[in-house]
C-alpha atoms as a PDB file:
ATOM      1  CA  UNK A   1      72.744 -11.093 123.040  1.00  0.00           C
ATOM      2  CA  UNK A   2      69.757 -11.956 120.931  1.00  0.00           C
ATOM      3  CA  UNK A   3      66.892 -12.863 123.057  1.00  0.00           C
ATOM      4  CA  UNK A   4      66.403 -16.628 122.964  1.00  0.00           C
ATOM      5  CA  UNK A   5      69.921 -16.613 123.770  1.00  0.00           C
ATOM      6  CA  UNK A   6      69.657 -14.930 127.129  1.00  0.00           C
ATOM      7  CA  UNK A   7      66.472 -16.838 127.755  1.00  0.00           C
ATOM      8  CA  UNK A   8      68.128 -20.140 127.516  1.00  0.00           C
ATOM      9  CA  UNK A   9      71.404 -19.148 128.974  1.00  0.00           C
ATOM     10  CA  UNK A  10      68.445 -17.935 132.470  1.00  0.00           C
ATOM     11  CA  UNK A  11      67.085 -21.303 131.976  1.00  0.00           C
ATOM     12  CA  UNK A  12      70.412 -23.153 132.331  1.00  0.00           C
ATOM     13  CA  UNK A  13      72.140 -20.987 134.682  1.00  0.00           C
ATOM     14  CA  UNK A  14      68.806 -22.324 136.925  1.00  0.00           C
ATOM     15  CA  UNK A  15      68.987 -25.698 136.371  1.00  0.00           C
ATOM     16  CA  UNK A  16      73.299 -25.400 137.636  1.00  0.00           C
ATOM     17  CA  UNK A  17      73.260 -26.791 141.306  1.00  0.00           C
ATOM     18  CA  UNK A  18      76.086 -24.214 142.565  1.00  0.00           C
ATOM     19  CA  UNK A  19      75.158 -24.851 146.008  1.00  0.00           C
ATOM     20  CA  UNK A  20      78.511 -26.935 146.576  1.00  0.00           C
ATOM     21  CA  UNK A  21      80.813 -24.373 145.176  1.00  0.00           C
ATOM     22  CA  UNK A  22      82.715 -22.338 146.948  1.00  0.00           C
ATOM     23  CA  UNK A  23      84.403 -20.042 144.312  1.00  0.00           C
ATOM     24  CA  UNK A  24      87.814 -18.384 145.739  1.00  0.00           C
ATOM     25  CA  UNK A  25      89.920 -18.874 142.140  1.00  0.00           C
ATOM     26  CA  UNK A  26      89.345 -17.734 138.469  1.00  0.00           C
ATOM     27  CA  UNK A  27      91.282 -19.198 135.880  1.00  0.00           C
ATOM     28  CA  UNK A  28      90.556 -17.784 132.520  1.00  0.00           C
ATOM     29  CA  UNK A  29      92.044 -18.382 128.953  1.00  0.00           C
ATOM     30  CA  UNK A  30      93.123 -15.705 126.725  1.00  0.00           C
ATOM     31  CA  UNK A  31      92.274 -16.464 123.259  1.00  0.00           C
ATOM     32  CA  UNK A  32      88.543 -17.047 122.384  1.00  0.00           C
ATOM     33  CA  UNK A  33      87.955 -16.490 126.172  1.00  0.00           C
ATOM     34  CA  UNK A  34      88.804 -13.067 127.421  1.00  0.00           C
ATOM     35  CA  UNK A  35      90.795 -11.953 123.812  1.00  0.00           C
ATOM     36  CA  UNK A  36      88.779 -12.335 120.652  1.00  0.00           C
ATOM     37  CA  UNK A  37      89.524 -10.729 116.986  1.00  0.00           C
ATOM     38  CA  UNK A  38      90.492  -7.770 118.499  1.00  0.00           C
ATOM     39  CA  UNK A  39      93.409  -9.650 120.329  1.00  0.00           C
ATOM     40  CA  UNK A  40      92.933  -7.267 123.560  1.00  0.00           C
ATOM     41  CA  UNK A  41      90.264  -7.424 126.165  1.00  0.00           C
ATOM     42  CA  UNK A  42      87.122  -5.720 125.990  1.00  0.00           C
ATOM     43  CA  UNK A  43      86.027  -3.357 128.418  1.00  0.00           C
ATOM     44  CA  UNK A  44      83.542  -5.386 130.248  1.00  0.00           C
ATOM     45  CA  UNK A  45      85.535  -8.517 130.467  1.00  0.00           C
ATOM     46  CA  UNK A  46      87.847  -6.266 132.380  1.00  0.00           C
ATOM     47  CA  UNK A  47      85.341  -4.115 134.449  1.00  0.00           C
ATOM     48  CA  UNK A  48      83.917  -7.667 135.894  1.00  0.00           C
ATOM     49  CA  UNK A  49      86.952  -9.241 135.963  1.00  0.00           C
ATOM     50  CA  UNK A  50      88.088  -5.966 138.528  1.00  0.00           C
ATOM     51  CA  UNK A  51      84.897  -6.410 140.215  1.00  0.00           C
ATOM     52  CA  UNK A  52      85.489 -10.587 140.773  1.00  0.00           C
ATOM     53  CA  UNK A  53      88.624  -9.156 142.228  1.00  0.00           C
ATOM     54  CA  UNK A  54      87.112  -6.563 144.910  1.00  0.00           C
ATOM     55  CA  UNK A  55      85.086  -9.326 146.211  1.00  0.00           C
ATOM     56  CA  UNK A  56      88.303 -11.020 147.278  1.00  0.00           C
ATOM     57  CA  UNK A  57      88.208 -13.731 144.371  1.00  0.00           C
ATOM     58  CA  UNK A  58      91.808 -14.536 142.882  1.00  0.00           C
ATOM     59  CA  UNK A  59      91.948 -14.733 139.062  1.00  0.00           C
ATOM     60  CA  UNK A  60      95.078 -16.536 137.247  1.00  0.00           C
ATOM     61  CA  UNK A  61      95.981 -16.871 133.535  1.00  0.00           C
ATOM     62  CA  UNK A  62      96.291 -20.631 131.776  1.00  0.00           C
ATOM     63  CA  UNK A  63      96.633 -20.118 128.146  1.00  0.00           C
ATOM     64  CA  UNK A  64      98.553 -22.520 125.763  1.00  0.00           C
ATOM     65  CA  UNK A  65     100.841 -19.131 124.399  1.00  0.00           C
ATOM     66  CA  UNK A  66     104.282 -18.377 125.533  1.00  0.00           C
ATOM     67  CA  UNK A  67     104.924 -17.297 129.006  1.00  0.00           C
ATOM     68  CA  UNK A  68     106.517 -13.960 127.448  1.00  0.00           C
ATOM     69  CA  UNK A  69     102.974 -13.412 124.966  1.00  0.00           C
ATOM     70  CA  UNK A  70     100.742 -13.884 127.447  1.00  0.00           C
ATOM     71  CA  UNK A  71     102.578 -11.913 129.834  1.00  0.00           C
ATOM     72  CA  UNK A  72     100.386  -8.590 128.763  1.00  0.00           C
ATOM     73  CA  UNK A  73      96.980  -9.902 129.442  1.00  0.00           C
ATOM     74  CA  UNK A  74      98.249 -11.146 132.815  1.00  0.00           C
ATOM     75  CA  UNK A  75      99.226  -7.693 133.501  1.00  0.00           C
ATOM     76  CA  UNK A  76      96.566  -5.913 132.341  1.00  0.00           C
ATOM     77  CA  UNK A  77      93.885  -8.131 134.497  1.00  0.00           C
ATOM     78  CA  UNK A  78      96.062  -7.214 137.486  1.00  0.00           C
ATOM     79  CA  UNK A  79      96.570 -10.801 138.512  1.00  0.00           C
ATOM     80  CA  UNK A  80      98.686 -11.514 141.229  1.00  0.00           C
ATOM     81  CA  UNK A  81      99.027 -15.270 140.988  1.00  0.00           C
ATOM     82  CA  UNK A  82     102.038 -17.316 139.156  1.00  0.00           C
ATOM     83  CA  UNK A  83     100.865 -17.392 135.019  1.00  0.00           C
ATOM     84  CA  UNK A  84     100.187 -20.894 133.380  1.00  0.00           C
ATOM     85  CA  UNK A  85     101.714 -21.004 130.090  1.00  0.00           C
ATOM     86  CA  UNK A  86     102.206 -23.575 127.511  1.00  0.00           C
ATOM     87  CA  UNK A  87      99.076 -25.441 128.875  1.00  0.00           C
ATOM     88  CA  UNK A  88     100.440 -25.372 132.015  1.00  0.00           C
ATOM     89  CA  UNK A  89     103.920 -26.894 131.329  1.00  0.00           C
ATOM     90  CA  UNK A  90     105.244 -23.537 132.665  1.00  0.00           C
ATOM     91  CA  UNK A  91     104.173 -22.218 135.895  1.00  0.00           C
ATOM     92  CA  UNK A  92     105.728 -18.740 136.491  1.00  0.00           C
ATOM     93  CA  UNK A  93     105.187 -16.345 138.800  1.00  0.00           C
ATOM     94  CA  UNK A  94     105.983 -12.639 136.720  1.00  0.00           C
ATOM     95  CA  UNK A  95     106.145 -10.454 140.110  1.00  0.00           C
ATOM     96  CA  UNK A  96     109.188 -12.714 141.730  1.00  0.00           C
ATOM     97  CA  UNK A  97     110.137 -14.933 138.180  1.00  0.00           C
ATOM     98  CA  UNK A  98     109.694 -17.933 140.399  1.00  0.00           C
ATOM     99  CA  UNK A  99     109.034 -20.886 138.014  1.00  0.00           C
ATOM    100  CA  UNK A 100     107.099 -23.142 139.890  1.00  0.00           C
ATOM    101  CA  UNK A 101     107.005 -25.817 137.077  1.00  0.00           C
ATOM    102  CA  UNK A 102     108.636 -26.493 134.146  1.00  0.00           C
ATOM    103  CA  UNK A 103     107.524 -29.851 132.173  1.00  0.00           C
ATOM    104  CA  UNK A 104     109.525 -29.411 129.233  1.00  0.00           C
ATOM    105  CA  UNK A 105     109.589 -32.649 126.324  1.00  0.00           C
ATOM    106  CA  UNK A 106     112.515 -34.538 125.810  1.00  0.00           C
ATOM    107  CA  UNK A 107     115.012 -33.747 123.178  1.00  0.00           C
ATOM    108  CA  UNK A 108     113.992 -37.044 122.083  1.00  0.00           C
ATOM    109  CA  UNK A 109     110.388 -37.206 121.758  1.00  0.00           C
ATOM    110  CA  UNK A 110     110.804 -33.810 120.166  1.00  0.00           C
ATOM    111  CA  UNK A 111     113.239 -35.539 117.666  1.00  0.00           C
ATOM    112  CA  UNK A 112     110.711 -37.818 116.997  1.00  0.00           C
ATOM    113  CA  UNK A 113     107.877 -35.616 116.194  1.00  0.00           C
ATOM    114  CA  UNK A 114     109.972 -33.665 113.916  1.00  0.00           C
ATOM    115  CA  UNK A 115     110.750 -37.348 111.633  1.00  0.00           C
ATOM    116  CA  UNK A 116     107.238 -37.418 111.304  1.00  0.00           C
ATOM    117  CA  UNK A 117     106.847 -33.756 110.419  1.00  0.00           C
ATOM    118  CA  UNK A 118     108.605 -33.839 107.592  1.00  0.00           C
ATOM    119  CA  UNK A 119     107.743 -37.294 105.967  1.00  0.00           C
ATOM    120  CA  UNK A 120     106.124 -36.139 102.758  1.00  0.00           C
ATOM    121  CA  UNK A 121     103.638 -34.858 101.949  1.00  0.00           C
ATOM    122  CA  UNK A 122     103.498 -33.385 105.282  1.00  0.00           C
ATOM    123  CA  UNK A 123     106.711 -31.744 105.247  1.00  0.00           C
ATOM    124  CA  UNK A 124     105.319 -29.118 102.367  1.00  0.00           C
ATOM    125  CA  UNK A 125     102.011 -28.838 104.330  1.00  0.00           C
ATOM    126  CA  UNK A 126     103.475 -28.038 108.019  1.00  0.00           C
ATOM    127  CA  UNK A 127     104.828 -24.902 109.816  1.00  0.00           C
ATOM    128  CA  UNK A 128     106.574 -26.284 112.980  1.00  0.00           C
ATOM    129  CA  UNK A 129     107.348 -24.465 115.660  1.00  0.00           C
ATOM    130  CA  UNK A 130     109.917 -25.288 118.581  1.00  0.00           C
ATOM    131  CA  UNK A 131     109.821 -23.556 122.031  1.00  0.00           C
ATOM    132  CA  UNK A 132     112.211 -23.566 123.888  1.00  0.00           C
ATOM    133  CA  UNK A 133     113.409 -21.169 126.708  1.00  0.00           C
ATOM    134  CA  UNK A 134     110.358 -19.399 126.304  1.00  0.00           C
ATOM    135  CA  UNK A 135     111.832 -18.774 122.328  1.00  0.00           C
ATOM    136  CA  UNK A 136     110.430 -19.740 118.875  1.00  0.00           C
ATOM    137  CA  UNK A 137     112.345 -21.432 116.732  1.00  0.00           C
ATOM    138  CA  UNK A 138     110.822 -22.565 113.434  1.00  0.00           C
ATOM    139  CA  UNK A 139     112.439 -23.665 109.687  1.00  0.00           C
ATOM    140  CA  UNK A 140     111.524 -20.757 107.757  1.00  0.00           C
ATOM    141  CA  UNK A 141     109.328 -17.975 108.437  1.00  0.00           C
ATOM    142  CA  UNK A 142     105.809 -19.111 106.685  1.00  0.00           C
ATOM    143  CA  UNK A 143     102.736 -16.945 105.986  1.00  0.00           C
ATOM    144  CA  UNK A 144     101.041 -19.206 109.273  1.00  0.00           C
ATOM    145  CA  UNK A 145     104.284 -18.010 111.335  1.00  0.00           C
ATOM    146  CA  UNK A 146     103.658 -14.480 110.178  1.00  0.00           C
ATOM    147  CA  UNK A 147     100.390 -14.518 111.179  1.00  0.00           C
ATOM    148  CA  UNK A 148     100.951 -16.378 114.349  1.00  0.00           C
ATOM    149  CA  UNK A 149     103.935 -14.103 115.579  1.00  0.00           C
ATOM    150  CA  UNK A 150     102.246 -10.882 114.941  1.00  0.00           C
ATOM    151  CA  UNK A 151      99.037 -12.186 116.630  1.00  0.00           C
ATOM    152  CA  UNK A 152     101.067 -13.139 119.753  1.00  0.00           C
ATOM    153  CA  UNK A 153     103.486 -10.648 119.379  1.00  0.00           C
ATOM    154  CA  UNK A 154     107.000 -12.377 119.649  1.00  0.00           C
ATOM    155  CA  UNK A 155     109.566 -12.759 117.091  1.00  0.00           C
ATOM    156  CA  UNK A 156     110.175 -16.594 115.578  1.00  0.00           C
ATOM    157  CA  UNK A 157     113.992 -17.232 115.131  1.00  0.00           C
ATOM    158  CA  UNK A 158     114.456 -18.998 111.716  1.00  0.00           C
ATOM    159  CA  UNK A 159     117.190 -21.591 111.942  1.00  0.00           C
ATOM    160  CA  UNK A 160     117.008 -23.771 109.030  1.00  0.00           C
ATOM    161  CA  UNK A 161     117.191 -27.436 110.336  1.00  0.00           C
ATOM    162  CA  UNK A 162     115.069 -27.726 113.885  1.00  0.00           C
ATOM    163  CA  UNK A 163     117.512 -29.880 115.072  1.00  0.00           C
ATOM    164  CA  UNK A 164     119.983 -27.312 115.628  1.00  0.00           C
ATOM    165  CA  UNK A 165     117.896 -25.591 117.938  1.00  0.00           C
ATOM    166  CA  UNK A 166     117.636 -28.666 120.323  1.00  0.00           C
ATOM    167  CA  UNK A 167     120.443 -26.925 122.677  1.00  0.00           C
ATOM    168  CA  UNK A 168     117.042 -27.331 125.470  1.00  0.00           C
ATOM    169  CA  UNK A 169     114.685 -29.681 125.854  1.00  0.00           C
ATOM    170  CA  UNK A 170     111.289 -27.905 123.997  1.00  0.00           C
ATOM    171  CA  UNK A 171     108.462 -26.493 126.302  1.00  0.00           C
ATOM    172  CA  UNK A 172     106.334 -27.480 123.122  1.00  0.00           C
ATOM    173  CA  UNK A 173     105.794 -28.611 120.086  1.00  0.00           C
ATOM    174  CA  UNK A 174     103.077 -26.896 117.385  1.00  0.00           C
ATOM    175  CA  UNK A 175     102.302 -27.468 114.002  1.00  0.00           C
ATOM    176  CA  UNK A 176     100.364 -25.214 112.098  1.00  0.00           C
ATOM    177  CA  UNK A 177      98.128 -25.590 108.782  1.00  0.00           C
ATOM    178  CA  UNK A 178      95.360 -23.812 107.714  1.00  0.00           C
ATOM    179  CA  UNK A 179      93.557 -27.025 106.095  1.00  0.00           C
ATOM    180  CA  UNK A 180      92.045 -28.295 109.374  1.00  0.00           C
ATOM    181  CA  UNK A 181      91.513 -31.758 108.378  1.00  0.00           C
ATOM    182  CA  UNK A 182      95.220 -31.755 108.433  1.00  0.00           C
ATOM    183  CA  UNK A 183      95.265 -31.102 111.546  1.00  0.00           C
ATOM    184  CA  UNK A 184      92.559 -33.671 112.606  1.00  0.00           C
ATOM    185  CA  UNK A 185      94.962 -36.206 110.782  1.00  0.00           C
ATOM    186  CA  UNK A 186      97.692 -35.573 112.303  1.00  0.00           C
ATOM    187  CA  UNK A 187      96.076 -35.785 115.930  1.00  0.00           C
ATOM    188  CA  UNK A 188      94.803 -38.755 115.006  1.00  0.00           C
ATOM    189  CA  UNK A 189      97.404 -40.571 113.901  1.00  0.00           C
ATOM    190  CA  UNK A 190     100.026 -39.382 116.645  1.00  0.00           C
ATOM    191  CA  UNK A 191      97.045 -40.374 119.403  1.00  0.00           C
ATOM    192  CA  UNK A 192      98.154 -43.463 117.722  1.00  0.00           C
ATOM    193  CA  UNK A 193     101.820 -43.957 118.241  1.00  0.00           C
ATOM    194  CA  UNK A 194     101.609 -42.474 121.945  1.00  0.00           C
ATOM    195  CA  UNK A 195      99.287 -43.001 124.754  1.00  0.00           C
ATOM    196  CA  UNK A 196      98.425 -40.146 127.420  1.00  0.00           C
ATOM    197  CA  UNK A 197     101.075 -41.447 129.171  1.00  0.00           C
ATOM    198  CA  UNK A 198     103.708 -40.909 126.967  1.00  0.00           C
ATOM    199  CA  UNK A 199     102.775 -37.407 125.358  1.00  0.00           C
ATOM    200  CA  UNK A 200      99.802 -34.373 125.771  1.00  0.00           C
ATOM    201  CA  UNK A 201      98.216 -34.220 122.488  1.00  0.00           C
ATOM    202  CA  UNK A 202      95.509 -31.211 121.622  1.00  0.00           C
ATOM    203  CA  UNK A 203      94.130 -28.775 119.541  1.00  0.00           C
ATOM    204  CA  UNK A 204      94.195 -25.271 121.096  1.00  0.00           C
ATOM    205  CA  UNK A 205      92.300 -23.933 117.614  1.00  0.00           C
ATOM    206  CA  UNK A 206      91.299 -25.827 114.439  1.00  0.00           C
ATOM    207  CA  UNK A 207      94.779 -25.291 112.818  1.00  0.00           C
ATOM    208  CA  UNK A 208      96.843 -25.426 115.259  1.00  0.00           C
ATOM    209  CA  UNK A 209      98.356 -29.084 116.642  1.00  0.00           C
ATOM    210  CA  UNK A 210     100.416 -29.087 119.966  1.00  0.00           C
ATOM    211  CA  UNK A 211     102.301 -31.560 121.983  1.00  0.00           C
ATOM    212  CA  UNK A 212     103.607 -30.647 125.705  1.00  0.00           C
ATOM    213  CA  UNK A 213     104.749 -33.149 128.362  1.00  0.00           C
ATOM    214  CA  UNK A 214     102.256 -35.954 129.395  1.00  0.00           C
ATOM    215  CA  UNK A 215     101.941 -34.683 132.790  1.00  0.00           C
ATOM    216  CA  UNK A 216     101.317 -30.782 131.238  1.00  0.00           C
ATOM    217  CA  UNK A 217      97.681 -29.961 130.181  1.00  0.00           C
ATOM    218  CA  UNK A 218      95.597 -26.800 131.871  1.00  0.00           C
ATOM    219  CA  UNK A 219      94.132 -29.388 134.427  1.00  0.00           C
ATOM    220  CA  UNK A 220      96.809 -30.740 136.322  1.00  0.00           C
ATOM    221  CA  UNK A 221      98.289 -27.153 136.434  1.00  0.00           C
ATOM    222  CA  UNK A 222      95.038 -25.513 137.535  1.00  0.00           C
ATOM    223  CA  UNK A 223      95.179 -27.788 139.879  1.00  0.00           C
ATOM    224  CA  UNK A 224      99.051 -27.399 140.937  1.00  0.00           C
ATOM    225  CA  UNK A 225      97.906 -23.440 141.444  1.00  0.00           C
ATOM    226  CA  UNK A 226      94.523 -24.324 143.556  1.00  0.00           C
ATOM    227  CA  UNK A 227      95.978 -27.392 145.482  1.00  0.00           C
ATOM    228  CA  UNK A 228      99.509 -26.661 146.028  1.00  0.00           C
ATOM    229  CA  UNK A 229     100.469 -23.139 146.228  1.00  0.00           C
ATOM    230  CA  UNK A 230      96.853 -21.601 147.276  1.00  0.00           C
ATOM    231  CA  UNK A 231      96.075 -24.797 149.113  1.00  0.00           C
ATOM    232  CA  UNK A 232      92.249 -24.211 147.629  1.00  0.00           C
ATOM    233  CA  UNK A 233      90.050 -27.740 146.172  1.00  0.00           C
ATOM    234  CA  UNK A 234      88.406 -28.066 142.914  1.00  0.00           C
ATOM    235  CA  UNK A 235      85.281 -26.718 144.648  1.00  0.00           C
ATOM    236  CA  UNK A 236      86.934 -23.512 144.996  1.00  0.00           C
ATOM    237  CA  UNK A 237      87.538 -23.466 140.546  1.00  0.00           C
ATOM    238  CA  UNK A 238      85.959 -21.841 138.409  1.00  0.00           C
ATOM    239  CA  UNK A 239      87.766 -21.977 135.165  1.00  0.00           C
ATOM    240  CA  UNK A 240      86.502 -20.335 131.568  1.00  0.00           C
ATOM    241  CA  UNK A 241      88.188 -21.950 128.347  1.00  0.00           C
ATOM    242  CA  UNK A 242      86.887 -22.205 124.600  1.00  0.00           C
ATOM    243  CA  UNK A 243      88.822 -25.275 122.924  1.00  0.00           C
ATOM    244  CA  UNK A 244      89.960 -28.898 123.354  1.00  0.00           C
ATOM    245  CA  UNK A 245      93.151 -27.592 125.266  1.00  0.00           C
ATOM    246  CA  UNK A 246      90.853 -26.503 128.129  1.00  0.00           C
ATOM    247  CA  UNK A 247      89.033 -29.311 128.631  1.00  0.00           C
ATOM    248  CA  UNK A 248      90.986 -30.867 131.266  1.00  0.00           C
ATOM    249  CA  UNK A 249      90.711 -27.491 132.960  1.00  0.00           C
ATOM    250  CA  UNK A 250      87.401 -27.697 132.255  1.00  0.00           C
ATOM    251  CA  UNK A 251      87.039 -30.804 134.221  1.00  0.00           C
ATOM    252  CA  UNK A 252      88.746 -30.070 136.841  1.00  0.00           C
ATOM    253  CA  UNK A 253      87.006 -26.659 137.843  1.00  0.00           C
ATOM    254  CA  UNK A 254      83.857 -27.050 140.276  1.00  0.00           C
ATOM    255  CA  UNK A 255      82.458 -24.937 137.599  1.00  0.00           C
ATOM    256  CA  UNK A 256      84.164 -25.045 134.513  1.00  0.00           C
ATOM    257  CA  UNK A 257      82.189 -22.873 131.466  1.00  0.00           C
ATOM    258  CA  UNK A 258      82.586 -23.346 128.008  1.00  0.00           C
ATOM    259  CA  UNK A 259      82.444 -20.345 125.562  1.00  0.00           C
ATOM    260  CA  UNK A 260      79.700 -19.660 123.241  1.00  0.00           C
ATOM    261  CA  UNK A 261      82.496 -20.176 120.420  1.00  0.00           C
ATOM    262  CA  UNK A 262      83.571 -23.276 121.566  1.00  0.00           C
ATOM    263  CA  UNK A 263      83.523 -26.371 119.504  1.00  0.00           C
ATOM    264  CA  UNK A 264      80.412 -28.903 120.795  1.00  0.00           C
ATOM    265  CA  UNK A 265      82.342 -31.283 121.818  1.00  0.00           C
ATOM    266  CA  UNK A 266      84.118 -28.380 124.371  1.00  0.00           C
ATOM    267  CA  UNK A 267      80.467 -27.471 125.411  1.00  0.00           C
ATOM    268  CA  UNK A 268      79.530 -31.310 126.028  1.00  0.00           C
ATOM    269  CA  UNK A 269      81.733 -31.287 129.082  1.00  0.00           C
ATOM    270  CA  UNK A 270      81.119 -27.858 130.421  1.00  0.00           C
ATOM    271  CA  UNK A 271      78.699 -27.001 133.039  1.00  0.00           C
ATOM    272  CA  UNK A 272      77.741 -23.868 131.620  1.00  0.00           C
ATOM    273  CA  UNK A 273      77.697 -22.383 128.243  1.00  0.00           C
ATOM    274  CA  UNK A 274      78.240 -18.608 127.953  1.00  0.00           C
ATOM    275  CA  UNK A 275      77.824 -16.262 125.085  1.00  0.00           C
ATOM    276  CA  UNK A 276      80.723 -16.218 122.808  1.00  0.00           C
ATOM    277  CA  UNK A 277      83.917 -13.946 122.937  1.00  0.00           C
ATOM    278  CA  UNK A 278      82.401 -11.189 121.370  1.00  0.00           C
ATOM    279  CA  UNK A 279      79.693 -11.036 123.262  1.00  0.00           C
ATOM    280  CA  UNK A 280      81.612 -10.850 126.074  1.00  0.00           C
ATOM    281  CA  UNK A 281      80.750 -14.175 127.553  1.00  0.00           C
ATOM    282  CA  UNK A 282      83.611 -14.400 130.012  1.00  0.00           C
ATOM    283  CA  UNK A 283      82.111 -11.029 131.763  1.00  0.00           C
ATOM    284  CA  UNK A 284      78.335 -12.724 131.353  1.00  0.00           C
ATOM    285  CA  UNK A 285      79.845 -16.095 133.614  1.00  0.00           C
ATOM    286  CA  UNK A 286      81.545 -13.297 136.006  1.00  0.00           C
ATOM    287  CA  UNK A 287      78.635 -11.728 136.507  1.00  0.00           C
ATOM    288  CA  UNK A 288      76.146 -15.251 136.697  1.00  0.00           C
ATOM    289  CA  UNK A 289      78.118 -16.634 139.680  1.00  0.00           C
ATOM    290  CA  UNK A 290      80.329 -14.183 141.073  1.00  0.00           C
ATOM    291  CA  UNK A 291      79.010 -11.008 141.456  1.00  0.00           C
END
């Protein structure tokens, strides 16, 4: 970390009152968090994440991938806890399959969202992807899908028309396109047409839109872990995320801390900005207020 850096990162970490928090919970995202380029996690983000652990704090996983991708990192950060997935809509514990939650769209919402996927020019400009039953389904298999299912590691099942795959009501929704104003656009516009109320709306990176259940974001499922199954209070949180779909989590938390990597408006609402994912930040906000 380059040296103004570490001094400012001292000189914020002072100014934090912690002296209400009682930290007994860990929730950390995977990807700009505790994964970065390398799409595994680096050796100190484990070593303090094991050490967090030996002092009797619980860590849990609430990433917006599929309960079946983000099933590895889970593992391999020895977490013992029921895994948030899908922003939360899907609460599973791996070691007993217990699914705790499940806040899955309706067909028709999902119906609807597809209509406006493929109005033109939109329709040319858009991969979507369905999940459902902890499955991709998409159109066609685009260069974005390619890149998306070898990055999380999952096969996508092409079907053609999306419709046909709407046996299940969809966990979520994403469209992908690598022109992020796009993106922007489209979250806009759909902010729109439905209220909180109605439908989640978020970016979980710059290319990537997604749409879950209204009552499914990181927050209210960080808190369904702390409150309901650990019986724990937001004091107890602290919770590590790097985009817009951790910002509820964020909020939640009694500490929430924003990556170095994270878009400002991310940081804004964090209490504490660590180095970025490749500087290991997630180990550097271990270390700050839990070892």
């Amino acid at each position: 970390m380059p040296k103004n850096q570490a001094l400012n990162q001292l000189a914020s970490l002072r100014s934090l009152d912690t002296t209400a928090l009682d930290i007994q919970l860990l929730v950390l995202d995977i990807d700009g968090t505790i994964a970065g380029q390398s799409n595994d996690i680096r050796e100190p983000v484990k070593q303090a994440i094991a050490q967090a652990q030996a002092k009797g704090i619980q860590v849990a996983i609430a990433t917006g991938r599929m309960y079946c991708s983000a099933l590895r990192f889970h593992q391999e950060i020895g977490s013992t806890l029921p895994m948030l997935a899908y922003q939360g809509a899907w609460i599973q514990d791996p070691a007993t399959q217990k699914i705790y939650q499940h806040l899955p769209l309706s067909r028709t919402t999902a119906e609807q969202l597809l209509d406006y996927f493929e109005t033109e020019p939109l329709r040319s400009l858009l991969s979507v992807h369905f999940y459902i039953n902890d499955q991709l389904y998409v159109r066609e298999i685009t260069p974005e899908t390619k890149v998306y299912a070898q990055r999380a590691e999952i096969v996508p099942l092409p079907v053609g028309d999306l419709r046909q795959a709407l046996t299940a009501e969809p966990t979520k929704v994403l469209a992908l396109c690598e022109d992020t104003a796009i993106i922007d656009q489209l979250l806009g516009s759909l902010r729109q047409q439905y209220t909180p109320a109605e439908l989640y709306l978020t970016k979980s990176v710059a290319t990537f839109f997604e749409a879950t259940h209204p009552g499914a974001n990181k927050g209210t499922g960080v808190r369904y872990l702390a409150e309901e199954i650990l019986g724990l209070a937001a004091h107890n949180v602290m919770a590590i995320g790097d985009n817009f779909n951790d910002v509820e989590m964020l909020e939640y938390a009694g500490l929430g801390v924003a990556m170095g990597n994270a878009p400002d408006g991310v940081k804004a609402i964090a209490k504490w900005v660590a180095p970025g994912v490749e500087q290991d930040g997630a180990a550097a906000a271990i270390e700050a207020f839990i070892l």
